[in-house]
Protein backbone atom coordinates (compact mmCIF):
# COMPACT_ATOMS: atom_id res chain seq x y z
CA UNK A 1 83.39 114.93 -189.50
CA UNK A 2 83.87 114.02 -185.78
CA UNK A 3 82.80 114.96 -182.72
CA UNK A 4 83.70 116.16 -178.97
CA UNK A 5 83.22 114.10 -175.93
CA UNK A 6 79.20 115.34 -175.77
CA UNK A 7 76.58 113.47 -174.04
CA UNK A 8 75.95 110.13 -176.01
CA UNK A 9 72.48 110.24 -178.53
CA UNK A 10 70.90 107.78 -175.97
CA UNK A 11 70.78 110.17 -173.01
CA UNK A 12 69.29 112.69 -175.23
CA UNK A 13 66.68 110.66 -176.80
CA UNK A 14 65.34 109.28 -173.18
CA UNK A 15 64.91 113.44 -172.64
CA UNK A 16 62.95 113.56 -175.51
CA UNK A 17 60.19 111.30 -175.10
CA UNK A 18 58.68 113.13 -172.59
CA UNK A 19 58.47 116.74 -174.37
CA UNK A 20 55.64 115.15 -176.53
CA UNK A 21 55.63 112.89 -179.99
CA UNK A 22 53.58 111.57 -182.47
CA UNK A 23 53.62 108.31 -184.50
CA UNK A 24 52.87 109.23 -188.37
CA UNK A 25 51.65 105.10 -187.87
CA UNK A 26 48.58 106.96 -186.52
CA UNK A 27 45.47 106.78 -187.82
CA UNK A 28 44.87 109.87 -190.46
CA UNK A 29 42.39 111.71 -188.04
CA UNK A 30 44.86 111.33 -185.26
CA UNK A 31 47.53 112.77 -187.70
CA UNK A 32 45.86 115.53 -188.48
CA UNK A 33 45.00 116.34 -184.69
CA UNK A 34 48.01 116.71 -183.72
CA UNK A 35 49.55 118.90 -187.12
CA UNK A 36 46.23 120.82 -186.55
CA UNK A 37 47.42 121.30 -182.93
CA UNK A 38 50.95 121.85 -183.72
CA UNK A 39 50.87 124.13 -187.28
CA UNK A 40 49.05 126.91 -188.97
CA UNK A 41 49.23 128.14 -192.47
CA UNK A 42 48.81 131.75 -191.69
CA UNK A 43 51.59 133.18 -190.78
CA UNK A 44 52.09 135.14 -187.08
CA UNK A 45 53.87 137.77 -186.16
CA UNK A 46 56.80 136.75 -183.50
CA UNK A 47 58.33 138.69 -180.86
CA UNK A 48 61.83 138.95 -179.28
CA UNK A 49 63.30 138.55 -182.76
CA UNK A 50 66.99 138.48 -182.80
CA UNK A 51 67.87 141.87 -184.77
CA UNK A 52 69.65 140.54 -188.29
CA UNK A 53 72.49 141.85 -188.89
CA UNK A 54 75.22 141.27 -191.89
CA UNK A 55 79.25 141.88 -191.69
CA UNK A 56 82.02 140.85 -194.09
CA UNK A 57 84.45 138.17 -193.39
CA UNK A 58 88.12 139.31 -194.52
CA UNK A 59 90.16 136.84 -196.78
CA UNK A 60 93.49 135.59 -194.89
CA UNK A 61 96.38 134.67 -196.44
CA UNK A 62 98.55 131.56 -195.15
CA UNK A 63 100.64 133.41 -192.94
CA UNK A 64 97.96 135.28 -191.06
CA UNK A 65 95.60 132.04 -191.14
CA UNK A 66 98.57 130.31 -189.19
CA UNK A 67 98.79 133.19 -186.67
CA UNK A 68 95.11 133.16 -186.23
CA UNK A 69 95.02 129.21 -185.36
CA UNK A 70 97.80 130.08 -182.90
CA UNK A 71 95.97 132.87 -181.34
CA UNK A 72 92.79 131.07 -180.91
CA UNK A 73 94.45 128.13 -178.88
CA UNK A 74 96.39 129.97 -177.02
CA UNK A 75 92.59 131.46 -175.78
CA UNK A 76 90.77 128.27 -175.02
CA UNK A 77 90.57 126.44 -171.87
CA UNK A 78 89.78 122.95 -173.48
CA UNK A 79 91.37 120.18 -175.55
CA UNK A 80 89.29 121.26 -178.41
CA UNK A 81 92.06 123.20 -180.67
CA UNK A 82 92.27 123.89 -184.22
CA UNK A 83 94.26 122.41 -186.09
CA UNK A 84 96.91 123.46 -189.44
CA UNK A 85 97.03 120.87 -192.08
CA UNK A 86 99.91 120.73 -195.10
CA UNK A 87 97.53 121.56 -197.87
CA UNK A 88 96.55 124.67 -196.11
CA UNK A 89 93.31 123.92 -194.90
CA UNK A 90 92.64 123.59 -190.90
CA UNK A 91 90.69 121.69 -188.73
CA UNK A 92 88.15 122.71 -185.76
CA UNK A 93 85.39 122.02 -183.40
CA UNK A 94 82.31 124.37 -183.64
CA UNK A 95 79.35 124.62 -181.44
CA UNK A 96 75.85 124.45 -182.65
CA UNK A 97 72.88 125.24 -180.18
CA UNK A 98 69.78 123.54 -181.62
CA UNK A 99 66.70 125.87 -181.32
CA UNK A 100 63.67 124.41 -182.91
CA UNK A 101 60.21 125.30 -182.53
CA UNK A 102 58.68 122.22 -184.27
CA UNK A 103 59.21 118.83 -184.03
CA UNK A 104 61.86 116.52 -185.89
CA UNK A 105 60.59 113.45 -187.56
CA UNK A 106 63.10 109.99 -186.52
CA UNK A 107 62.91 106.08 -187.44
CA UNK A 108 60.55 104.49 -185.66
CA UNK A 109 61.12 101.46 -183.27
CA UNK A 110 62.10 98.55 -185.41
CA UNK A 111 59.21 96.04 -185.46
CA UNK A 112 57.72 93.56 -188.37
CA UNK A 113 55.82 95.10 -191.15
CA UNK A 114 52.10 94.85 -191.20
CA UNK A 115 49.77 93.59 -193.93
CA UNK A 116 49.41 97.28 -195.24
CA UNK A 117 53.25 97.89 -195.54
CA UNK A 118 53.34 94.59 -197.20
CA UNK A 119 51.12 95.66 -199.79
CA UNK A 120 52.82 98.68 -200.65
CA UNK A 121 55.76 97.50 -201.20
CA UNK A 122 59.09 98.36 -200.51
CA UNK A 123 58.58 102.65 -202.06
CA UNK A 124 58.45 105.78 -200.24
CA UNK A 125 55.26 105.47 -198.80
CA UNK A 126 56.09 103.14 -196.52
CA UNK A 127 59.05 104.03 -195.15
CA UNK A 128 57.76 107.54 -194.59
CA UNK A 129 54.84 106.20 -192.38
CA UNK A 130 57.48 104.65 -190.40
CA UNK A 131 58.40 107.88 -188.59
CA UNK A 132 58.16 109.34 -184.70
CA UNK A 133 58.24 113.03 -183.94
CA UNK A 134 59.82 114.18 -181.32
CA UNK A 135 60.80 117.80 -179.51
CA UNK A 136 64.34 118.27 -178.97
CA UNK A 137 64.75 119.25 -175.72
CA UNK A 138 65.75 123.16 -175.60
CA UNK A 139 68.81 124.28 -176.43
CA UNK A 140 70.36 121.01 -177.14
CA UNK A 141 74.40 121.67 -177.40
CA UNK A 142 76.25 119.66 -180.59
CA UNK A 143 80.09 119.88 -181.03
CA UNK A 144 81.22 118.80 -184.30
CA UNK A 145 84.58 118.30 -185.83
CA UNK A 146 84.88 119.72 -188.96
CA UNK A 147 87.15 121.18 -191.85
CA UNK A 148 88.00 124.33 -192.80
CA UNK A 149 86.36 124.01 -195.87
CA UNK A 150 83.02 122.34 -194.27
CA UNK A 151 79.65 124.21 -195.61
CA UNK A 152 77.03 125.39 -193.53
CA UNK A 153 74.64 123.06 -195.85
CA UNK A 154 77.00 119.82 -194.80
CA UNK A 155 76.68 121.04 -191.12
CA UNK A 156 73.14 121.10 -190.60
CA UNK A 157 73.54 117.09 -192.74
CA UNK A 158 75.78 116.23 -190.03
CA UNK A 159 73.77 117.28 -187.24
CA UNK A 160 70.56 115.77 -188.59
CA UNK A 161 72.76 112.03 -188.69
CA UNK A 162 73.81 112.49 -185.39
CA UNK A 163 70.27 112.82 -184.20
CA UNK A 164 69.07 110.42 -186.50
CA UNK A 165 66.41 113.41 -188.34
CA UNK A 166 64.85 112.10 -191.72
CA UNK A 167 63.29 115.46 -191.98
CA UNK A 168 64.68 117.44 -195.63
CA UNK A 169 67.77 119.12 -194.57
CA UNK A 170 66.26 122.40 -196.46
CA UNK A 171 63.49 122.43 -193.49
CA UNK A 172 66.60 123.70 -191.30
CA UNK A 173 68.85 126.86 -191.32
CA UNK A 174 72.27 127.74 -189.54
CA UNK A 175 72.74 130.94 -187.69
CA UNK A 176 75.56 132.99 -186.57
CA UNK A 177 74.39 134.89 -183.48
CA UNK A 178 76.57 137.91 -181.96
CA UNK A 179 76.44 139.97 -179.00
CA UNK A 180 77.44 143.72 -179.20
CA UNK A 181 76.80 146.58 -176.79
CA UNK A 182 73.72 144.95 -175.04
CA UNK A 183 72.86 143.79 -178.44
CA UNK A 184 71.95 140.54 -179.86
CA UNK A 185 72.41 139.88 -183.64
CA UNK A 186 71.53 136.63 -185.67
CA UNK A 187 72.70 136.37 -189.55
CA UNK A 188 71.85 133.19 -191.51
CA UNK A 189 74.00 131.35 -193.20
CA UNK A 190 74.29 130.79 -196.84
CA UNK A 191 74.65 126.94 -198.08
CA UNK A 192 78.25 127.66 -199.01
CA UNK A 193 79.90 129.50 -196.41
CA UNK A 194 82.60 128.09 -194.08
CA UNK A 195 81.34 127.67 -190.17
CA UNK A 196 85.18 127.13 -188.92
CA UNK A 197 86.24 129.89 -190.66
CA UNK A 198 83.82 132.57 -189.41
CA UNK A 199 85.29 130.73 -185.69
CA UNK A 200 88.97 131.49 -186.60
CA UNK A 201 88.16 134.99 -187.64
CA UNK A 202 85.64 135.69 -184.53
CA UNK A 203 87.82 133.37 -182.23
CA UNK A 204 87.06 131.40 -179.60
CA UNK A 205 84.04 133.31 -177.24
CA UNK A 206 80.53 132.85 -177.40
CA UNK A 207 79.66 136.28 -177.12
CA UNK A 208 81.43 137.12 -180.53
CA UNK A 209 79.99 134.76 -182.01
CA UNK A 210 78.04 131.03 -182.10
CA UNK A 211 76.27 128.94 -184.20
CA UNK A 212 72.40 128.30 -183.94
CA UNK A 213 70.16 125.96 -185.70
CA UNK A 214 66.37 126.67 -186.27
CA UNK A 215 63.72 125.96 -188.52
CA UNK A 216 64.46 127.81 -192.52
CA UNK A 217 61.23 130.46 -191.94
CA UNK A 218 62.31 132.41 -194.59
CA UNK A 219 59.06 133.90 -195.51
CA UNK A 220 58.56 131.67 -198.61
CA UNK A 221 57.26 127.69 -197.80
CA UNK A 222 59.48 125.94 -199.72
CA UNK A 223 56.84 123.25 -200.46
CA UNK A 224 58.85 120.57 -202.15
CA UNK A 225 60.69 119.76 -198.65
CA UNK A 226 58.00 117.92 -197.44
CA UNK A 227 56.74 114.40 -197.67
CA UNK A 228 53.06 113.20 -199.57
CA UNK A 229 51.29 112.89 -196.29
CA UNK A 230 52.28 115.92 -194.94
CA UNK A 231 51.20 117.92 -198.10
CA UNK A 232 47.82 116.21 -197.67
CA UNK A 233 47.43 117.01 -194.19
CA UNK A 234 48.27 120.55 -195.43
CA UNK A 235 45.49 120.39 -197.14
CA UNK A 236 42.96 119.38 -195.26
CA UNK A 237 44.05 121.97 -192.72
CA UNK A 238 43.45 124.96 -195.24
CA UNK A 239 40.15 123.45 -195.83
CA UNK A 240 39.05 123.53 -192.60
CA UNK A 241 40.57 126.89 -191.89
CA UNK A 242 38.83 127.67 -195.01
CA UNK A 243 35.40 126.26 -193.87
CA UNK A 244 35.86 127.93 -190.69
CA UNK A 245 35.89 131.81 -192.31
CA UNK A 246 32.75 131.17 -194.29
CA UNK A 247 31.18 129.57 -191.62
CA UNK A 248 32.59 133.10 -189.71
CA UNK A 249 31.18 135.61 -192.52
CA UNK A 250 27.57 133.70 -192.95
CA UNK A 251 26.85 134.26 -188.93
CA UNK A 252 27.86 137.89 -189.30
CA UNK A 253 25.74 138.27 -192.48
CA UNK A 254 22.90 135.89 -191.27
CA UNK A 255 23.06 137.99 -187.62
CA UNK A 256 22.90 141.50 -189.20
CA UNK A 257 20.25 140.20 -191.39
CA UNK A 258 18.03 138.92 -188.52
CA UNK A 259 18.50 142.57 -186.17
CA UNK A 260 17.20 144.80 -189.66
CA UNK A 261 14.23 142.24 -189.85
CA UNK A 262 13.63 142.79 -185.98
CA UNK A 263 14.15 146.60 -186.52
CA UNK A 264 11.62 146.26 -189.61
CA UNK A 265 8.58 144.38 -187.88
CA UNK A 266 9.27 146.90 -184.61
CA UNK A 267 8.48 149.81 -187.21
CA UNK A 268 5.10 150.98 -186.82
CA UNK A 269 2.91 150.52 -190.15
CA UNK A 270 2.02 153.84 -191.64
């Protein structure tokens, strides 16, 4: 997969470094600062949700696909035209708008390896403390050349690569987002369905339809997408969130307890 003349990864990345970052090189107590900071376990409620929305894609047969390809670059006012290839498939550019909430984790500045990294060895653990995270800056425009028969799951891969992300591709989803009547509608993807093709069908504007990436909140933490140090700062967060409540419930018990022992010794005798 390609991509359109965009602004190179370098002018991005010097945008970057000033929305905030943290080294996971840091010391564990600076670590868990900033996840502390930065993420909570419980879950909060959000406003100005995008109203989901699902609608079914029509299969096209050559003929029509053809006409559609035809249609669509007869509607565009750039270079960036799809394409009709002899084995039937066709090629496109899509759009994706990156909206994400958290941070994304990248290689770290290349430098020598210190004593610790030596010890450890050339495994996981060491080349997952090698890791920056950084805030995209908002709404962050990709174009990417792909194939008719391109996955959403291989998009958000190709995306990652082109910002460099280490970060589990399952930590992302890809939206569709439509606007109707006033309205604005956002359906996620499934792994196997076929970006370009929902472009050919909804053709070329923005308000019918474009392609978002965020964060996969899907109501269920898929654990297993993140690394061994993340896990145990996890951890260490619930306990302290945990620590916190009891710490909570004995001042309300110990408070109560202390006003009926007031109210008892103000009670006259008799």
């Amino acid at each position: 997969m390609g991509e359109a003349e965009t602004p190179s990864f370098e002018m991005t990345w010097s945008s970057t470094t000033s929305s905030g970052y943290c080294s996971q090189e840091d010391s564990d107590s600076e670590l868990e600062q900033y996840f502390t900071a930065r993420t909570s376990l419980a879950r909060r409620p959000r406003r100005d949700q995008d109203e989901p929305v699902e609608w079914e894609t029509p299969d096209l047969s050559q003929a029509e696909i053809e006409k559609k390809i035809k249609e669509y670059n007869g509607q565009i006012n750039s270079n960036l035209f799809m394409s009709l290839n002899k084995d039937g498939s066709y090629t496109g550019f899509i759009k994706v708008q990156l909206k994400l909430v958290r941070p994304v984790s990248v290689p770290s500045s290349k430098k020598p390896p210190s004593l610790q990294d030596a010890r450890q060895g050339p495994g996981r653990s060491a080349s997952v403390r090698r890791r920056t995270s950084f805030y995209l800056p908002k709404d962050t425009v990709k174009h990417l050349h792909v194939l008719s028969r391109t996955r959403a799951r291989e998009v958000i891969e190709a995306l990652l690569r082109k910002f460099l992300v280490v970060d589990d591709p399952r930590k992302f989803a890809l939206f569709e987002r439509a606007e109707r009547h006033g309205q604005v509608y956002l359906r996620k993807l499934s792994d196997d369905e076929q970006p370009l093709r929902l472009r050919l069908l909804a053709g070329p504007s923005d308000k019918a339809l474009s392609f978002v990436l965020k964060e996969n909140d899907s109501g269920e933490v898929n654990w297993d997408a993140f690394s061994m140090p993340e896990l145990h700062n996890f951890l260490r967060i619930l306990q302290r969130e945990e620590e916190a409540h009891l710490r909570q419930i004995l001042q309300k018990y110990s408070y109560c307890r202390q006003k009926i022992q007031e109210a008892l010794h103000a009670c006259p005798l008799g």
